[in-house]
C-alpha atoms as a PDB file:
ATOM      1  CA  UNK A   1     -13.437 -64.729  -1.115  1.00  0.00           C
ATOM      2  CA  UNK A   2     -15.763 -61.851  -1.060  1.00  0.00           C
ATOM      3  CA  UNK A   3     -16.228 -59.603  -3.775  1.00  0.00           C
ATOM      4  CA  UNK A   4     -18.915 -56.957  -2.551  1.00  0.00           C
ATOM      5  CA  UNK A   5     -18.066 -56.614   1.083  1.00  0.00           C
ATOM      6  CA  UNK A   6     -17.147 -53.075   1.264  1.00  0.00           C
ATOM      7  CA  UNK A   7     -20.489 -52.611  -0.310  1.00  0.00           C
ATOM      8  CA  UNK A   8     -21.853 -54.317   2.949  1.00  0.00           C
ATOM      9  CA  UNK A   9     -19.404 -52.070   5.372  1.00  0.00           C
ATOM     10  CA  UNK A  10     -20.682 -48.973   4.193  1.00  0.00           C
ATOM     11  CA  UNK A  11     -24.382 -49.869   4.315  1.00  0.00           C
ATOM     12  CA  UNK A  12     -23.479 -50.842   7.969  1.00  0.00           C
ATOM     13  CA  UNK A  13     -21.878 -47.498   8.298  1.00  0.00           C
ATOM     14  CA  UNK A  14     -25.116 -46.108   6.906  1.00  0.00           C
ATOM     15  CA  UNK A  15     -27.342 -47.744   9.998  1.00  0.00           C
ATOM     16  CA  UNK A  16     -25.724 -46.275  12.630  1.00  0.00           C
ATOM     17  CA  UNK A  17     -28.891 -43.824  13.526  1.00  0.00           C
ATOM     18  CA  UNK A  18     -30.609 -46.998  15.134  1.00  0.00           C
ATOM     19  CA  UNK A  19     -27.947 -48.217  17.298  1.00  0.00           C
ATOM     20  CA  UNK A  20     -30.270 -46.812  19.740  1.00  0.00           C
ATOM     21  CA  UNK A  21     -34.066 -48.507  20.569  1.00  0.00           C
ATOM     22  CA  UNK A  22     -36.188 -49.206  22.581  1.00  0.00           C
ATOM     23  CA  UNK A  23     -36.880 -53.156  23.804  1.00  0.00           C
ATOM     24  CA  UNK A  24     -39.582 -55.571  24.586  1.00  0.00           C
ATOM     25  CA  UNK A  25     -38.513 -56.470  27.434  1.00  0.00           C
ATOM     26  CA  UNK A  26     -36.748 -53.570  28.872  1.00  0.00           C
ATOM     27  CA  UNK A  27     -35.529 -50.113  28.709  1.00  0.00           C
ATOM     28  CA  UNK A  28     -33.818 -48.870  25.405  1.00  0.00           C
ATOM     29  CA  UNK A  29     -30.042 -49.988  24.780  1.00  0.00           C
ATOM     30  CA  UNK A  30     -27.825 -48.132  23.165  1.00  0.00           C
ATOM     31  CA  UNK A  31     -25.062 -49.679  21.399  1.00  0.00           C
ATOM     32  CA  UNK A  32     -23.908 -46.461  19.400  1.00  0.00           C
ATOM     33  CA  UNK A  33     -20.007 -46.911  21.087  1.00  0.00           C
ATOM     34  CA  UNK A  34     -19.808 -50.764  20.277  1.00  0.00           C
ATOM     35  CA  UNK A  35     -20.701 -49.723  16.652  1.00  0.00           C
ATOM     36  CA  UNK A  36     -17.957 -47.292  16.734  1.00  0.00           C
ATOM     37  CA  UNK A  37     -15.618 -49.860  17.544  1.00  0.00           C
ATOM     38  CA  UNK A  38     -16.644 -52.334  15.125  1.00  0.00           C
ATOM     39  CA  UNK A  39     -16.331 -49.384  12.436  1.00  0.00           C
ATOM     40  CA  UNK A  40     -12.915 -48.156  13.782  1.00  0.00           C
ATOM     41  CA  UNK A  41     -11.891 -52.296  13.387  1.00  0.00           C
ATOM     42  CA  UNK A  42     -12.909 -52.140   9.845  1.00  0.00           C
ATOM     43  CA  UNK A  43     -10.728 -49.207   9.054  1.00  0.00           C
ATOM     44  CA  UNK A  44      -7.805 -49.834  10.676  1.00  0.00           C
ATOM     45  CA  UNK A  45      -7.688 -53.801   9.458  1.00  0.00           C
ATOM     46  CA  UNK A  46      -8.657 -52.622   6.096  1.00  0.00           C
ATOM     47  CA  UNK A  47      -5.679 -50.727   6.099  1.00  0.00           C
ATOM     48  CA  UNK A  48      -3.369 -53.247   7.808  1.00  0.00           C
ATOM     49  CA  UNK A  49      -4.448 -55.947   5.054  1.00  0.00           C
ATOM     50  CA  UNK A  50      -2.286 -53.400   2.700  1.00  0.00           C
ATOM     51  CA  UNK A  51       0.673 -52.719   4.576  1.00  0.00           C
ATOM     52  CA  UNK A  52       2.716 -53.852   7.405  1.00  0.00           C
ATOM     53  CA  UNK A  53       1.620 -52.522  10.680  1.00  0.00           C
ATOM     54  CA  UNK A  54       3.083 -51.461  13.925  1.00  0.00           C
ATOM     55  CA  UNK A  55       2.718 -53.993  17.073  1.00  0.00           C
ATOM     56  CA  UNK A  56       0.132 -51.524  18.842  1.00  0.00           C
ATOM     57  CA  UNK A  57      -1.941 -51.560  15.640  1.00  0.00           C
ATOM     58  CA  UNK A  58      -1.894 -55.245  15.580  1.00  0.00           C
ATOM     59  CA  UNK A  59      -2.786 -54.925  19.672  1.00  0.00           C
ATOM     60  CA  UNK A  60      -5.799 -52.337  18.905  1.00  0.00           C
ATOM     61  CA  UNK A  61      -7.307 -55.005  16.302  1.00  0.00           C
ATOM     62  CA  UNK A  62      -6.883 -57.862  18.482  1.00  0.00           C
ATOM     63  CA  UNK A  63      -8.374 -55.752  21.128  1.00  0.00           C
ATOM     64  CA  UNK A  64     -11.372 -54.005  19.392  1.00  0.00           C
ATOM     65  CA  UNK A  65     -12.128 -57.720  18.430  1.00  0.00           C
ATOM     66  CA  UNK A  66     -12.197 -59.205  21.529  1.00  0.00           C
ATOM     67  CA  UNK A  67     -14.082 -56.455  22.762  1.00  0.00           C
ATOM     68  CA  UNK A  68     -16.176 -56.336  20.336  1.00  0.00           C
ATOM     69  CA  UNK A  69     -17.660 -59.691  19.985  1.00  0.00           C
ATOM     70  CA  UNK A  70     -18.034 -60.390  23.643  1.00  0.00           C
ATOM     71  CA  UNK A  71     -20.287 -56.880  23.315  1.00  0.00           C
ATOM     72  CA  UNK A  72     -22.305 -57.799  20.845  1.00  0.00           C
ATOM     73  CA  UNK A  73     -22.804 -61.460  22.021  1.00  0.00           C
ATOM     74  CA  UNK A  74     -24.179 -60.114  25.313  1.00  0.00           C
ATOM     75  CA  UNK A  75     -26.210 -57.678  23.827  1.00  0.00           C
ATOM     76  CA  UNK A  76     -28.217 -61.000  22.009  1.00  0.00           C
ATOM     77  CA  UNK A  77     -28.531 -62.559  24.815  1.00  0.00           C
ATOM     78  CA  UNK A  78     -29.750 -59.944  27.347  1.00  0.00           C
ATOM     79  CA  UNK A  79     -31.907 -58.970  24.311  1.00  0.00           C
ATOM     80  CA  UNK A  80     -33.020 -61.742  22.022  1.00  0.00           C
ATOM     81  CA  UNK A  81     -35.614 -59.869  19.904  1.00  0.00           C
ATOM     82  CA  UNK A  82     -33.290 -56.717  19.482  1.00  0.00           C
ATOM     83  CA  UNK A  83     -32.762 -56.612  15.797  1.00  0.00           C
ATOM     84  CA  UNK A  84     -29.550 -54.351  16.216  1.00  0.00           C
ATOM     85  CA  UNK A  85     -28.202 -56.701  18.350  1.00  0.00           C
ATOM     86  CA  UNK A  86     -28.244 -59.543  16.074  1.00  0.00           C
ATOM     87  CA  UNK A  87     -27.338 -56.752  13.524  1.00  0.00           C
ATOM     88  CA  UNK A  88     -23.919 -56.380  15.243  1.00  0.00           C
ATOM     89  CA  UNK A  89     -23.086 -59.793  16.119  1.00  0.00           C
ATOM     90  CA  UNK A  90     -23.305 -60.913  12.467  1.00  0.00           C
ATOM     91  CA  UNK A  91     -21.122 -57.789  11.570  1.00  0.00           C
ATOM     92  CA  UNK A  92     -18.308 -58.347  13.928  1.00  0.00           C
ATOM     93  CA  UNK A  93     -18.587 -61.933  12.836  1.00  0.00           C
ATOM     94  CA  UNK A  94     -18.783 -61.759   9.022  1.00  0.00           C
ATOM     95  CA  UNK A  95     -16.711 -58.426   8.547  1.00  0.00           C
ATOM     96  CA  UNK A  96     -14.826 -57.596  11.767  1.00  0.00           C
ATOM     97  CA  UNK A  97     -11.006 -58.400  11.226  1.00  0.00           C
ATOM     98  CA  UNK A  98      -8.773 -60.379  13.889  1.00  0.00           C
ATOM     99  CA  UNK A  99      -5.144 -60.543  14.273  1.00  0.00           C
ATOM    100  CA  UNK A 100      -3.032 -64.198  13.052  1.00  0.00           C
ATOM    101  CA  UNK A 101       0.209 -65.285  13.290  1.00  0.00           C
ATOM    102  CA  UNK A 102       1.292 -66.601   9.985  1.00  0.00           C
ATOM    103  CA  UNK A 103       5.140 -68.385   9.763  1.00  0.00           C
ATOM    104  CA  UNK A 104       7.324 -66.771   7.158  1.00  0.00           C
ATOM    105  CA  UNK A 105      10.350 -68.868   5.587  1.00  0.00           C
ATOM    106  CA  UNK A 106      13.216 -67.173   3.864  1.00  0.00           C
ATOM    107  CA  UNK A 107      16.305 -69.273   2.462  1.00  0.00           C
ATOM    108  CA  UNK A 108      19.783 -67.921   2.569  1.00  0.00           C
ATOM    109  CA  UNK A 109      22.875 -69.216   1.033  1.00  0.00           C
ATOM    110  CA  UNK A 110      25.153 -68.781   4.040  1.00  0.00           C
ATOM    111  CA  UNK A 111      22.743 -68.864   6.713  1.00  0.00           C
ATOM    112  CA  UNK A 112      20.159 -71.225   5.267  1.00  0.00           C
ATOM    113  CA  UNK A 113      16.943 -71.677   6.201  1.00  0.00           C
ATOM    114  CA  UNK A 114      15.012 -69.628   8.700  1.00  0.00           C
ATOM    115  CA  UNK A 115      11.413 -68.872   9.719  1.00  0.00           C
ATOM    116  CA  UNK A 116       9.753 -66.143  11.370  1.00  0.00           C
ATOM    117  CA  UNK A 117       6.775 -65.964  12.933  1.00  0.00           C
ATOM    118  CA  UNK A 118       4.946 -62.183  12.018  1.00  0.00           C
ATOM    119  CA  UNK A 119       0.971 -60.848  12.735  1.00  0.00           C
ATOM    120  CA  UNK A 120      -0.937 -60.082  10.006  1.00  0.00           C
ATOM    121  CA  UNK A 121      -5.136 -59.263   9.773  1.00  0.00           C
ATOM    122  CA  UNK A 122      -7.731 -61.723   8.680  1.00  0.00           C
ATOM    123  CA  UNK A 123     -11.086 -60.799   7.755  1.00  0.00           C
ATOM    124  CA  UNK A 124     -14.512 -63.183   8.502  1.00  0.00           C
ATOM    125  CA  UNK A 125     -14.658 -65.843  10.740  1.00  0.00           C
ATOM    126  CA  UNK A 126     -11.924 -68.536  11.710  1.00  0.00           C
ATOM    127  CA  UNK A 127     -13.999 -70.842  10.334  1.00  0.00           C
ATOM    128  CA  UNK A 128     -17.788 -70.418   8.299  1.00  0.00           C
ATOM    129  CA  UNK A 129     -19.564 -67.897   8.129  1.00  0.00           C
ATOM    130  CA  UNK A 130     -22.966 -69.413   9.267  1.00  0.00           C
ATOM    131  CA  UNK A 131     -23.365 -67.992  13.070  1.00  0.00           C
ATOM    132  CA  UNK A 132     -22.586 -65.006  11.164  1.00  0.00           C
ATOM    133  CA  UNK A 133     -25.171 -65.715   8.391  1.00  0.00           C
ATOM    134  CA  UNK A 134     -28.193 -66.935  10.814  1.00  0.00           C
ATOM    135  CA  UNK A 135     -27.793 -63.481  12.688  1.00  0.00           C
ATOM    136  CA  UNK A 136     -28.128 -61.393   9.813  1.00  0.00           C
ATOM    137  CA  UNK A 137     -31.294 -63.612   8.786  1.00  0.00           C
ATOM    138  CA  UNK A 138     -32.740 -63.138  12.205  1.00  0.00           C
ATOM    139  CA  UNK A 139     -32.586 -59.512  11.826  1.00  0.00           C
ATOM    140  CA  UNK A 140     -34.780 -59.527   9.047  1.00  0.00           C
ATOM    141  CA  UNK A 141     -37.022 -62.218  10.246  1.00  0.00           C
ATOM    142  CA  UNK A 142     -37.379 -59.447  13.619  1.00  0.00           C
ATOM    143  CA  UNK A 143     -37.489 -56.515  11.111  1.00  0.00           C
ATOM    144  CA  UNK A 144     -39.131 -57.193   8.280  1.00  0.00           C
ATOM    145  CA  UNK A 145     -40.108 -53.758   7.258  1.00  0.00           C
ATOM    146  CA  UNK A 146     -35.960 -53.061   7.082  1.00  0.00           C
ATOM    147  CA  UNK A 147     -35.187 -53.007   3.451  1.00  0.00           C
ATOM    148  CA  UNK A 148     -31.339 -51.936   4.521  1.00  0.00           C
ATOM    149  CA  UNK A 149     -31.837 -54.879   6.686  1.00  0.00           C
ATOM    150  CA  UNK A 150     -32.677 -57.591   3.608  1.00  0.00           C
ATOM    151  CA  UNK A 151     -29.794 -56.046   1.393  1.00  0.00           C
ATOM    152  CA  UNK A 152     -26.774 -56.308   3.817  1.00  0.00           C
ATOM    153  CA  UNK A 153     -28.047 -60.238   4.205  1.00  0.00           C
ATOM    154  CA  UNK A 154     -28.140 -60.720   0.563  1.00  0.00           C
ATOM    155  CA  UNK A 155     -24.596 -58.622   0.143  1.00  0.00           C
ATOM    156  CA  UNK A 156     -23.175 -61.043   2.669  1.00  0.00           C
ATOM    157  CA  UNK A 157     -24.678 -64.412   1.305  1.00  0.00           C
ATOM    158  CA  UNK A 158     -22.571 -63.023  -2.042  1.00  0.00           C
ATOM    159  CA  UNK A 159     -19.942 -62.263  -0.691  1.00  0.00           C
ATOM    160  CA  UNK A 160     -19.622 -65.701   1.314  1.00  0.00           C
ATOM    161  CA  UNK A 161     -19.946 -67.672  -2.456  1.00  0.00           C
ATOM    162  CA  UNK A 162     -23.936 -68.265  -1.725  1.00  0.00           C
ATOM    163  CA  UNK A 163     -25.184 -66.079  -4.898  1.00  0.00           C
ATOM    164  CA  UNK A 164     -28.154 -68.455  -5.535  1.00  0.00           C
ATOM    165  CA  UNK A 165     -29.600 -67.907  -2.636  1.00  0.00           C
ATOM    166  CA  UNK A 166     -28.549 -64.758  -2.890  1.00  0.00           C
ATOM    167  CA  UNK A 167     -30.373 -63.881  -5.791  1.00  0.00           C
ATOM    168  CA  UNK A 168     -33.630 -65.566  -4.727  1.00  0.00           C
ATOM    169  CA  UNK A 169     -34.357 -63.144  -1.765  1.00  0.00           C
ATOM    170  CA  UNK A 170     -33.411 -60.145  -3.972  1.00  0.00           C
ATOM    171  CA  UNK A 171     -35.789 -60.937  -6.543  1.00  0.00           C
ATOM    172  CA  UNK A 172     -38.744 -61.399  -4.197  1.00  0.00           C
ATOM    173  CA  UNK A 173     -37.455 -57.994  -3.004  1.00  0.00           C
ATOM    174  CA  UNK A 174     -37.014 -56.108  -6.677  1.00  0.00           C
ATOM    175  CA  UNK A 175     -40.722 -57.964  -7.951  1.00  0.00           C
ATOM    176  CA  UNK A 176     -42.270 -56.025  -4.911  1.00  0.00           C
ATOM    177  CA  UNK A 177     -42.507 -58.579  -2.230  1.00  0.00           C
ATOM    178  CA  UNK A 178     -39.475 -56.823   0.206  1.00  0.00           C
ATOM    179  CA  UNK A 179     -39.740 -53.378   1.594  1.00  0.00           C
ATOM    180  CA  UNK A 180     -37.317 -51.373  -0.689  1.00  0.00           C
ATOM    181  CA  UNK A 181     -37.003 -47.728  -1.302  1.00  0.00           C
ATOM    182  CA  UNK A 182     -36.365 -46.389  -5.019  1.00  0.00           C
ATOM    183  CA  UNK A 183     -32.902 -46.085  -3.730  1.00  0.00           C
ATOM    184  CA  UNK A 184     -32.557 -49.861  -2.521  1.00  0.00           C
ATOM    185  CA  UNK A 185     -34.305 -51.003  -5.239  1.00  0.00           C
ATOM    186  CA  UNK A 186     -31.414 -49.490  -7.354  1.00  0.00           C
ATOM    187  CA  UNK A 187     -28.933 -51.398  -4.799  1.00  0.00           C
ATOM    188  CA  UNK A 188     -30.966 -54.976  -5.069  1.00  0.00           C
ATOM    189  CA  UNK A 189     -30.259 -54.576  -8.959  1.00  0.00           C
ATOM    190  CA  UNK A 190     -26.588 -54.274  -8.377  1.00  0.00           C
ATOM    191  CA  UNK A 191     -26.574 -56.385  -5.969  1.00  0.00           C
ATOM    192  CA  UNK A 192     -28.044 -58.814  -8.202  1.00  0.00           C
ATOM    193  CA  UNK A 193     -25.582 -58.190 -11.162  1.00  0.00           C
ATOM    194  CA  UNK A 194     -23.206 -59.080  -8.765  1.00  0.00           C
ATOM    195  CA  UNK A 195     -24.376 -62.559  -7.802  1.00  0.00           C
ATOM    196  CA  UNK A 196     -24.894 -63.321 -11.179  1.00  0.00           C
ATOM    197  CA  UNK A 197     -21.119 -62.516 -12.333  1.00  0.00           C
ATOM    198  CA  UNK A 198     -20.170 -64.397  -9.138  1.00  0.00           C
ATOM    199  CA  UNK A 199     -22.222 -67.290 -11.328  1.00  0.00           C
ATOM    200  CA  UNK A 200     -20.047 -66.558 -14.640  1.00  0.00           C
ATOM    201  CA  UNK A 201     -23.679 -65.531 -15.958  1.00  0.00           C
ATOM    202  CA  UNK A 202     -22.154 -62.056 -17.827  1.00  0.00           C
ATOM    203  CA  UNK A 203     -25.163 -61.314 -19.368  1.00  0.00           C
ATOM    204  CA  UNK A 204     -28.160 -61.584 -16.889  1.00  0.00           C
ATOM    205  CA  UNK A 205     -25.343 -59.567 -14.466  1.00  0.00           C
ATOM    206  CA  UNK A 206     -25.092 -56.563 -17.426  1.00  0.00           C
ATOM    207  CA  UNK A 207     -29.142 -56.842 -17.513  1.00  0.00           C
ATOM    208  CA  UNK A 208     -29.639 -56.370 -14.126  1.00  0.00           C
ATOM    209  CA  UNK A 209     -27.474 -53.153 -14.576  1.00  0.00           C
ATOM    210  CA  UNK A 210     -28.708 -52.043 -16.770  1.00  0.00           C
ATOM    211  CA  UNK A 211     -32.181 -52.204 -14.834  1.00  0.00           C
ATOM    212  CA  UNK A 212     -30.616 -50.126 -12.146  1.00  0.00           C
ATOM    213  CA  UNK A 213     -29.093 -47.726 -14.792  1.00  0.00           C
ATOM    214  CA  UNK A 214     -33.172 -47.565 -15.784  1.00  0.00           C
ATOM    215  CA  UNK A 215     -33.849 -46.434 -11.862  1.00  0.00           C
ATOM    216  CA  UNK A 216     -31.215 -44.131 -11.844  1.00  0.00           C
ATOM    217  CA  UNK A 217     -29.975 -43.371 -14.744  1.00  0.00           C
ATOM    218  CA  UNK A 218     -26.724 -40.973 -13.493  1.00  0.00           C
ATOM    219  CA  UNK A 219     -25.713 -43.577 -11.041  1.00  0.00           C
ATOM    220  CA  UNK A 220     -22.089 -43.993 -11.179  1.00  0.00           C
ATOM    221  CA  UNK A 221     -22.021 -47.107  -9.243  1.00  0.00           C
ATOM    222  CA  UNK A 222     -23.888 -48.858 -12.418  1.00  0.00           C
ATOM    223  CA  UNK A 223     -21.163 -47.469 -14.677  1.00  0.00           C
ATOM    224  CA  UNK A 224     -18.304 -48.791 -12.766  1.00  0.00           C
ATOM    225  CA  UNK A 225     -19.854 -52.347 -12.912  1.00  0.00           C
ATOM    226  CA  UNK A 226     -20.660 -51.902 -16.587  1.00  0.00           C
ATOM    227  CA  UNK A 227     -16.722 -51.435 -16.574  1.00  0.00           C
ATOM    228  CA  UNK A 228     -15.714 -54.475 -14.724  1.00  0.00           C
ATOM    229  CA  UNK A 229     -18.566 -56.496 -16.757  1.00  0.00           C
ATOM    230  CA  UNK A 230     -16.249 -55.474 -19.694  1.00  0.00           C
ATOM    231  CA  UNK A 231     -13.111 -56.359 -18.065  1.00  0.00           C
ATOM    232  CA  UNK A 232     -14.450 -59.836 -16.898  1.00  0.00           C
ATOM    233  CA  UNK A 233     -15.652 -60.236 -20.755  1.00  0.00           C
ATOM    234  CA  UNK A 234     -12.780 -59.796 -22.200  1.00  0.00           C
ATOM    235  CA  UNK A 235     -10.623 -61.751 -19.688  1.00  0.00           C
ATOM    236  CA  UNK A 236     -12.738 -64.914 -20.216  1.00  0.00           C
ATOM    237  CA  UNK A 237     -12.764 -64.485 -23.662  1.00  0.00           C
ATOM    238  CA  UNK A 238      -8.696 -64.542 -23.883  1.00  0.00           C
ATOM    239  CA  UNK A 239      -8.748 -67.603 -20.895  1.00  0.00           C
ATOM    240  CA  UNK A 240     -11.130 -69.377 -23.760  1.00  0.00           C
ATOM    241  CA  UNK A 241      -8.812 -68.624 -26.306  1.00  0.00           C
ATOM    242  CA  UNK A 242      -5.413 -70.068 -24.631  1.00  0.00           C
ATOM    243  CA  UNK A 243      -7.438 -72.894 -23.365  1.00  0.00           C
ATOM    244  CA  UNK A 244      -8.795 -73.343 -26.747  1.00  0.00           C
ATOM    245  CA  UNK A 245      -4.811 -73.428 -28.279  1.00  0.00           C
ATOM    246  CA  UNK A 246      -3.529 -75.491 -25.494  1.00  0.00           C
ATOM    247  CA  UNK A 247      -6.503 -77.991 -26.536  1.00  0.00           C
ATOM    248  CA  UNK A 248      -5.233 -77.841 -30.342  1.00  0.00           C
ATOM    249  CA  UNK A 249      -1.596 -78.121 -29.443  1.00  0.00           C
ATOM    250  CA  UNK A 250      -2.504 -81.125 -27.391  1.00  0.00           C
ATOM    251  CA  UNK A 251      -4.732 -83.064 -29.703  1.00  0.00           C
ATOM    252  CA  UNK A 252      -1.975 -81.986 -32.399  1.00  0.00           C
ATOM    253  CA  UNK A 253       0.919 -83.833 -30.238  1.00  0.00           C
ATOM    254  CA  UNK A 254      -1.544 -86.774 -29.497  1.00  0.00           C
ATOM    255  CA  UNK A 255      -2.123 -87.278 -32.893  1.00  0.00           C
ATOM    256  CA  UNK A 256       1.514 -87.251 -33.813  1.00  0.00           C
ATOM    257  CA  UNK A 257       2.455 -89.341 -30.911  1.00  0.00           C
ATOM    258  CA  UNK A 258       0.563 -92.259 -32.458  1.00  0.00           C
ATOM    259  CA  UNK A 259       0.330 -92.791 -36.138  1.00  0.00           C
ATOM    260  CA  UNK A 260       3.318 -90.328 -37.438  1.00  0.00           C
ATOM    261  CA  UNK A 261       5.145 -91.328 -34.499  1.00  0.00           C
ATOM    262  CA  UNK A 262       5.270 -94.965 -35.577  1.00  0.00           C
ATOM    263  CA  UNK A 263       5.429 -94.298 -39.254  1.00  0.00           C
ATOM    264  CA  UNK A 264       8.658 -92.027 -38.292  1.00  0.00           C
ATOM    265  CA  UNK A 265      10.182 -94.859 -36.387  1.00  0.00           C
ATOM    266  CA  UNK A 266       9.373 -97.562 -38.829  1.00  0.00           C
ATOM    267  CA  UNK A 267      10.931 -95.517 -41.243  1.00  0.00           C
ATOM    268  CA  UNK A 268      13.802 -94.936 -39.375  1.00  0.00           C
ATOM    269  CA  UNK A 269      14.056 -98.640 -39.244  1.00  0.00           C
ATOM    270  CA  UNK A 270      13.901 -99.551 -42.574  1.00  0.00           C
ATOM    271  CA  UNK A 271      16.253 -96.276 -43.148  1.00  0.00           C
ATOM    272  CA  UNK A 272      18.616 -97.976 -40.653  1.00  0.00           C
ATOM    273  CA  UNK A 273      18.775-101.209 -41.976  1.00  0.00           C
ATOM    274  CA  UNK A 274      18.820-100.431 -45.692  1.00  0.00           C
ATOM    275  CA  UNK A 275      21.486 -98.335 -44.792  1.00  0.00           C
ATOM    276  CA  UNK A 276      23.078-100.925 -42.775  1.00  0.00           C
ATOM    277  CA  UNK A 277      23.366-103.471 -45.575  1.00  0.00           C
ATOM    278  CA  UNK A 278      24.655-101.001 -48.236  1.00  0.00           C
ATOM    279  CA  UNK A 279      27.702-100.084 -46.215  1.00  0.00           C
ATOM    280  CA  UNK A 280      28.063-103.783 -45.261  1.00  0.00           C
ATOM    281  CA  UNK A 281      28.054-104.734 -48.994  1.00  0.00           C
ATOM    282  CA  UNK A 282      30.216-102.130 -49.690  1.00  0.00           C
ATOM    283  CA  UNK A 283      32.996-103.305 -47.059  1.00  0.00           C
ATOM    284  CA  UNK A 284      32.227-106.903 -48.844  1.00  0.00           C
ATOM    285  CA  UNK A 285      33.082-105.496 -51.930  1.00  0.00           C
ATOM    286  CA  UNK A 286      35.806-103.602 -50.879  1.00  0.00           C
ATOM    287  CA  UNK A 287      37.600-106.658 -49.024  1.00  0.00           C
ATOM    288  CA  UNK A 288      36.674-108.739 -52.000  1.00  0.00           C
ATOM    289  CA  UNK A 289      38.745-106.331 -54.109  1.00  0.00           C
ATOM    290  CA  UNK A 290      41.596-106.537 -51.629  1.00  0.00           C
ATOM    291  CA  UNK A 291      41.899-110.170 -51.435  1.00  0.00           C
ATOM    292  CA  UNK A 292      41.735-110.633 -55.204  1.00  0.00           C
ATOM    293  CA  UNK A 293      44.186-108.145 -55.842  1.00  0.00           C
ATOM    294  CA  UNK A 294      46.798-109.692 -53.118  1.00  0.00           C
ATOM    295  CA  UNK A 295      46.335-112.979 -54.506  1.00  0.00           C
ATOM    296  CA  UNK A 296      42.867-113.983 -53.286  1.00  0.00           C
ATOM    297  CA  UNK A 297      45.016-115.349 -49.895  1.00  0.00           C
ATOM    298  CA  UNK A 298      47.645-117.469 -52.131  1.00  0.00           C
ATOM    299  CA  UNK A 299      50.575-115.721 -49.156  1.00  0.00           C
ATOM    300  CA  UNK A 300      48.650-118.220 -46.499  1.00  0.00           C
ATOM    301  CA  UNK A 301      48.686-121.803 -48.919  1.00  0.00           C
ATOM    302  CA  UNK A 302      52.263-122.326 -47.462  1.00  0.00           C
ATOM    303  CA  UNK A 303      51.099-122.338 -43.782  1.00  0.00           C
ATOM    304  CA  UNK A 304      47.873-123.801 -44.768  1.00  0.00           C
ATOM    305  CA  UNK A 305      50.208-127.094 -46.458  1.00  0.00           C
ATOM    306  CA  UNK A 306      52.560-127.333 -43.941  1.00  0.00           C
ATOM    307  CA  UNK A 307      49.933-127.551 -40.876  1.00  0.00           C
ATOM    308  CA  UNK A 308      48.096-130.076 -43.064  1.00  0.00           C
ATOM    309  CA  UNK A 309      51.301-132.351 -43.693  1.00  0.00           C
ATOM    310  CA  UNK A 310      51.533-132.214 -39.462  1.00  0.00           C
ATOM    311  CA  UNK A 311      48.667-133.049 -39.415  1.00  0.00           C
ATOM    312  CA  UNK A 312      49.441-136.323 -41.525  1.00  0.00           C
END
């Protein structure tokens, strides 16, 4: 489902100097510790989504969570305009991870059938993303100025299958209307090569590489998506090729199925019959032979007289 989201964790990680301000409409409010715990969540279900865990890992997610969300949903709503408020709502609701019970059948010859209910992690919402979505747009409708702000909201419209819009506010952004630094201008082009391949569009997503490569030419973030650009290439290019032989094979069996098909069975026909009436001219000939030879039938003329004079 989301294929730049640890991009989006580690700018979060990145932000965590402003977890304390001051408000409009009150004193300042720090919310360095809930950060903490939505970054200790992240780990720890990161790694869970790998391997099995223990039940008091499973416990801490479900926990930090809980915890978590209630925090951050209280900080909105004892301070509305607080962009870092909004700012950790949408994370705990777009990237924290929660704990599910999934059902697990396995089939066994002598004790058939059995299932087995087992915790595993989930990342995102239950359901959509879009409580998580509007809060990231409200904090950069209340921060404007943010540029790390605009780029985690465009990361997570990616990485939640919206790349057209997506790729809209980054524009704007890269021509100059956003508040980027040289360094997040970098990001917004590989941000934007990674909407585009999200679109199938290849090329425009090696361009806009390529423009990043232009702002920083040793960045080794560029390379690795030049690599995967390759990888994707020449995936696609093999998927066109099978499809592209499974098309000919098909059209190849149609074709047969109709004409050759019929001419095959109507010559099987005529085969059939042709053959049919040799052999049975053949036996003819054969039986002919036979009665000619035992007296074209002369041993039956007694019976055949004697019934006949009965019948008299």
């Amino acid at each position: 489902m989301r294929t730049a989201c640890w991009t989006t964790v580690l700018l979060l990680v990145c932000v965590c100097f402003c977890w304390s301000a001051e408000t409009a409409t009150g004193p300042a409010i720090d919310l360095t510790e809930q950060m903490r715990e939505f970054e200790r969540n992240t780990a720890l279900g990161a790694a869970l989504s790998m391997r099995r865990g223990t039940p008091d890992e499973y416990e801490e997610v479900r926990t930090l969570a809980g915890r978590g969300l209630e925090a951050a949903r209280e900080a909105v709503a004892a301070h509305p305009d607080l962009p870092e408020a909004h700012y950790l709502l949408g994370s705990w609701l777009l990237y924290g991870y929660r704990v599910v019970e999934a059902q697990i059948i396995t089939s066994d010859p002598v004790r058939g059938s059995t299932t087995q209910t087992v915790s595993r992690v989930a990342q995102g919402p239950a359901d959509t993303p879009e409580e998580g979505l509007a809060a990231f747009l409200k904090v950069t409708e209340l921060a404007p100025t943010r540029g790390d702000y605009l780029l985690d909201y465009a990361a997570a419209l990616g990485d939640y299958e919206r790349p057209v819009a997506a790729i809209g506010i980054l524009k704007k952004a890269w021509a100059g209307e956003g508040p980027l630094t040289p360094e997040e201008k970098v990001q917004a082009g590989l941000l934007l090569s990674d909407a585009h391949a999200i679109l199938g569009q290849m090329d425009a997503a090696r361009e806009w590489v390529y423009a990043a490569l232009a702002l920083e030419p040793a960045g080794a973030r560029a390379v690795t998506r030049l690599r995967y650009l390759d990888a994707a290439r020449a995936a696609a290019a093999a998927e066109e090729e099978w499809v592209r032989q499974e098309e000919a094979e098909a059209a190849a069996e149609e074709g047969y199925g109709e004409e050759e098909w019929q001419e095959s069975e109507q010559g099987y026909e005529e085969g059939y019959e042709e053959g049919y009436w040799e052999e049975s001219e053949e036996e003819s000939d054969e039986a002919q032979s036979q009665w000619d030879e035992e007296g074209s039938g002369t041993e039956y003329e007694g019976e055949y007289e004697g019934s006949q004079e009965e019948t008299d």
